[in-house]
Protein backbone atom coordinates (compact mmCIF):
# COMPACT_ATOMS: atom_id res chain seq x y z
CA UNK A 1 -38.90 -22.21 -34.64
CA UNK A 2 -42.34 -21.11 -35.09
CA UNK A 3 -44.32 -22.50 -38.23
CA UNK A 4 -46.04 -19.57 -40.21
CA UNK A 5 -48.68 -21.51 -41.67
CA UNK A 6 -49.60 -23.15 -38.42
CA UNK A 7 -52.18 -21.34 -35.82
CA UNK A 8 -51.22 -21.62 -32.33
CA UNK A 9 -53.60 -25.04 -32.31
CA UNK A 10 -51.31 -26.85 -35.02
CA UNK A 11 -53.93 -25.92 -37.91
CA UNK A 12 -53.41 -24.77 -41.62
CA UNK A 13 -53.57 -21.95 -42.00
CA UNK A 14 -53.02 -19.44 -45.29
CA UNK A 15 -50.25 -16.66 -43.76
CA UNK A 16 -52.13 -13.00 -43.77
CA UNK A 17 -49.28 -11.20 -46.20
CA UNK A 18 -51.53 -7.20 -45.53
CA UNK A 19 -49.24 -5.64 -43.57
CA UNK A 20 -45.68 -6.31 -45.69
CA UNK A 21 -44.59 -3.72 -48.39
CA UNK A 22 -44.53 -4.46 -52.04
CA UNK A 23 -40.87 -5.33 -53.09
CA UNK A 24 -39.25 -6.44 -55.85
CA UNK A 25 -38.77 -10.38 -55.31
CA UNK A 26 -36.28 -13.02 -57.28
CA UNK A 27 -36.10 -16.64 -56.92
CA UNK A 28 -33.45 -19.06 -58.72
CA UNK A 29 -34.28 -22.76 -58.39
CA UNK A 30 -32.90 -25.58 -59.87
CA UNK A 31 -32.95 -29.83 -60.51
CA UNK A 32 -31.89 -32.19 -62.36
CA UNK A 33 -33.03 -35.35 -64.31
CA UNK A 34 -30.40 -37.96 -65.16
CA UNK A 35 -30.47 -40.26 -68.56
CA UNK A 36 -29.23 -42.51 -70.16
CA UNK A 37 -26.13 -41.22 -72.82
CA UNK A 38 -28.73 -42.53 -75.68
CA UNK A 39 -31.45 -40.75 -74.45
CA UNK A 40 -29.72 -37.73 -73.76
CA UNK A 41 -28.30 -38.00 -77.63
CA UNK A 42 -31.83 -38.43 -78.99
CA UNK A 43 -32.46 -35.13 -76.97
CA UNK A 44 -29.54 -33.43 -78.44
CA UNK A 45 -30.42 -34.65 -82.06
CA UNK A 46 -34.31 -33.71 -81.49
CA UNK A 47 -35.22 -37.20 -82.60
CA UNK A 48 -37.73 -37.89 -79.54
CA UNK A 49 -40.81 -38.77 -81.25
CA UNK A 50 -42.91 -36.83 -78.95
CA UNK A 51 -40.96 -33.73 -80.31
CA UNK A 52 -38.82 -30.98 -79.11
CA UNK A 53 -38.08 -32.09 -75.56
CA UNK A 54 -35.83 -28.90 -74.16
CA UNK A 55 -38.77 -26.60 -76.19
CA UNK A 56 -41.53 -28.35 -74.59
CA UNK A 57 -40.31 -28.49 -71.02
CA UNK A 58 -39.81 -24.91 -70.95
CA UNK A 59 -43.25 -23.89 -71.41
CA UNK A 60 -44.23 -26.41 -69.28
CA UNK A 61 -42.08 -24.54 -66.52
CA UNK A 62 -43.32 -21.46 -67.35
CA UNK A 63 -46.92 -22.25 -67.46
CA UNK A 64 -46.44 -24.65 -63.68
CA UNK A 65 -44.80 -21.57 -62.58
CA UNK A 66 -47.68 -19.51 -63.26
CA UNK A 67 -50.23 -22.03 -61.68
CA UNK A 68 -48.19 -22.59 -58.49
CA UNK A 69 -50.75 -21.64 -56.07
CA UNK A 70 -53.27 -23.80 -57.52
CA UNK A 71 -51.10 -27.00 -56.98
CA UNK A 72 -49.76 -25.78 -53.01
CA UNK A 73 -52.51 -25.43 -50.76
CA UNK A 74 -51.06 -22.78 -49.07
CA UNK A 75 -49.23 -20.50 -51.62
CA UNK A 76 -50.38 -17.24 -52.36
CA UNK A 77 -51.77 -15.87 -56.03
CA UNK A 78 -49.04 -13.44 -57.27
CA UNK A 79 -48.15 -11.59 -60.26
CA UNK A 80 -45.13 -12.86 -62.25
CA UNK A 81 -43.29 -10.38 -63.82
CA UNK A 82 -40.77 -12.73 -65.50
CA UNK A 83 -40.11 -16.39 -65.92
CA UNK A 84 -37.12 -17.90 -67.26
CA UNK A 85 -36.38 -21.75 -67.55
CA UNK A 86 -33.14 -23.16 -69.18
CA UNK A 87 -31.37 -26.28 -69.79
CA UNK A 88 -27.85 -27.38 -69.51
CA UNK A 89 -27.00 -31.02 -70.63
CA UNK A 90 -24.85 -32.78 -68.68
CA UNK A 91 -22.88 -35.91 -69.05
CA UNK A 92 -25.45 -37.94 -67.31
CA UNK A 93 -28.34 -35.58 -67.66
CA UNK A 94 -30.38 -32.42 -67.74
CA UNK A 95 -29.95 -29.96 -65.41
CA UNK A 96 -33.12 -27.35 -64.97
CA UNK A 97 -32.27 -23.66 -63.87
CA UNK A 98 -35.27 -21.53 -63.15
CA UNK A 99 -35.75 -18.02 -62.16
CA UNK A 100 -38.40 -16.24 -61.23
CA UNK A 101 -39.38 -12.29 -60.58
CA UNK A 102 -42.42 -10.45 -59.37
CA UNK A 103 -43.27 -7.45 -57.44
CA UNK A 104 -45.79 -8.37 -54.34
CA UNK A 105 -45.16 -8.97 -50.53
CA UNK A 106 -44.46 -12.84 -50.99
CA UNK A 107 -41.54 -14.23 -52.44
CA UNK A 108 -41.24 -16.15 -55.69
CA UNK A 109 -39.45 -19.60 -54.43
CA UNK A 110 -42.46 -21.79 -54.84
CA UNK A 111 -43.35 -20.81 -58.17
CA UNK A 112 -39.29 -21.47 -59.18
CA UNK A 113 -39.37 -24.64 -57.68
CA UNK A 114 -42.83 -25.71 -59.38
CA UNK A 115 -41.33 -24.60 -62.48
CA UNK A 116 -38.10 -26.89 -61.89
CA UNK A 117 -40.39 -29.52 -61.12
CA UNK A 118 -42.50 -29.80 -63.96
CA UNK A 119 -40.25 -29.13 -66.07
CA UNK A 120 -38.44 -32.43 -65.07
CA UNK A 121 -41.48 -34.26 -64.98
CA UNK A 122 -42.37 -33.10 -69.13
CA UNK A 123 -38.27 -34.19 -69.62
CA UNK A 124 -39.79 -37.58 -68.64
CA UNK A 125 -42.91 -37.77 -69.94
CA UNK A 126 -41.60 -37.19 -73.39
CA UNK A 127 -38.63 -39.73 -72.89
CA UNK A 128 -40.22 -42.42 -71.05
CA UNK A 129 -40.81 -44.67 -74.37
CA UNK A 130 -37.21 -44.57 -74.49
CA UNK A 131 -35.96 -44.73 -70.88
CA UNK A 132 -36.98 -46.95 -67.99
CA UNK A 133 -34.02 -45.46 -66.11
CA UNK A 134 -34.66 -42.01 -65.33
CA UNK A 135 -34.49 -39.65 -62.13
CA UNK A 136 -35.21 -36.86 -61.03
CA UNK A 137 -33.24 -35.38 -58.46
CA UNK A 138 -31.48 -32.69 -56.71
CA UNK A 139 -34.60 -29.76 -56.72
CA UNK A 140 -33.58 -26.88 -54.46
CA UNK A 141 -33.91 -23.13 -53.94
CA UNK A 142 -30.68 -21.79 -55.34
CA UNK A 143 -31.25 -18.10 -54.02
CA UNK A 144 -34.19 -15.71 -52.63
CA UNK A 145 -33.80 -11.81 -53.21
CA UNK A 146 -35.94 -9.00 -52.13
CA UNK A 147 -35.31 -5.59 -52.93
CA UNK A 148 -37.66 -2.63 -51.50
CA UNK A 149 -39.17 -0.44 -54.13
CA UNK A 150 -38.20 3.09 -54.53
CA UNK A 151 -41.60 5.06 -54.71
């Protein structure tokens, strides 16, 4: 298997994206960050002191989302059409489902996954005064879609 972002000498290298067609592009990504039952009753009850955990995390997604090829080296600058982050609480936890659309010749995983990501890490930043026992786990690509556009 042949490493895109590798030239034929083993260095970095930022994949040349010209020649591919604009297409509509969809990425669902997800994690999850366990808690304690407290915790994730304080969460429920909106009595973190930090405030609103769920409310907070969710921009954070969507603004990480948005700034994705500013944290990875090697991701390209697109144009997000839409970003959605949402919660469901678990029995031991928070799971994070993100999706992401654009239309451009790259896909939107990393931004989806970014978004997954710091959205965990603001779940923990706002409940760490609380809970010496989190993780965060379990971040994956649920599902890539591209779909040419009619023109």
């Amino acid at each position: 298997m042949k490493l895109t972002h590798l030239t034929a000498e083993g260095k970095a290298r930022m994949v040349d994206i010209t020649p591919k067609p604009v297409s509509r592009r969809e990425a669902r990504a997800q994690g999850k960050i366990k808690l304690r039952p407290e915790t994730l009753a304080l969460i429920k009850d909106n009595q973190i002191k930090k405030g609103d955990v769920l409310a907070v995390a969710r921009v954070a997604g969507i603004s990480a989302a948005k700034k994705a090829a500013e944290l990875i080296p090697l991701c390209h600058n697109i144009v997000l059409n839409q970003i959605g982050v949402d919660f469901e609480l678990e029995e031991d936890g928070v799971r994070i489902l993100t999706r992401v659309v654009c239309e451009g010749k790259t896909g939107a995983e990393m931004e989806a996954l970014t978004a997954v990501a710091v959205a965990a890490l603001t779940i923990y930043d706002m409940c760490k005064a609380v809970d010496k026992e989190m993780v965060i786990e379990e971040i994956f690509l649920q599902e890539k879609k591209k779909d040419e556009i009619q023109g």
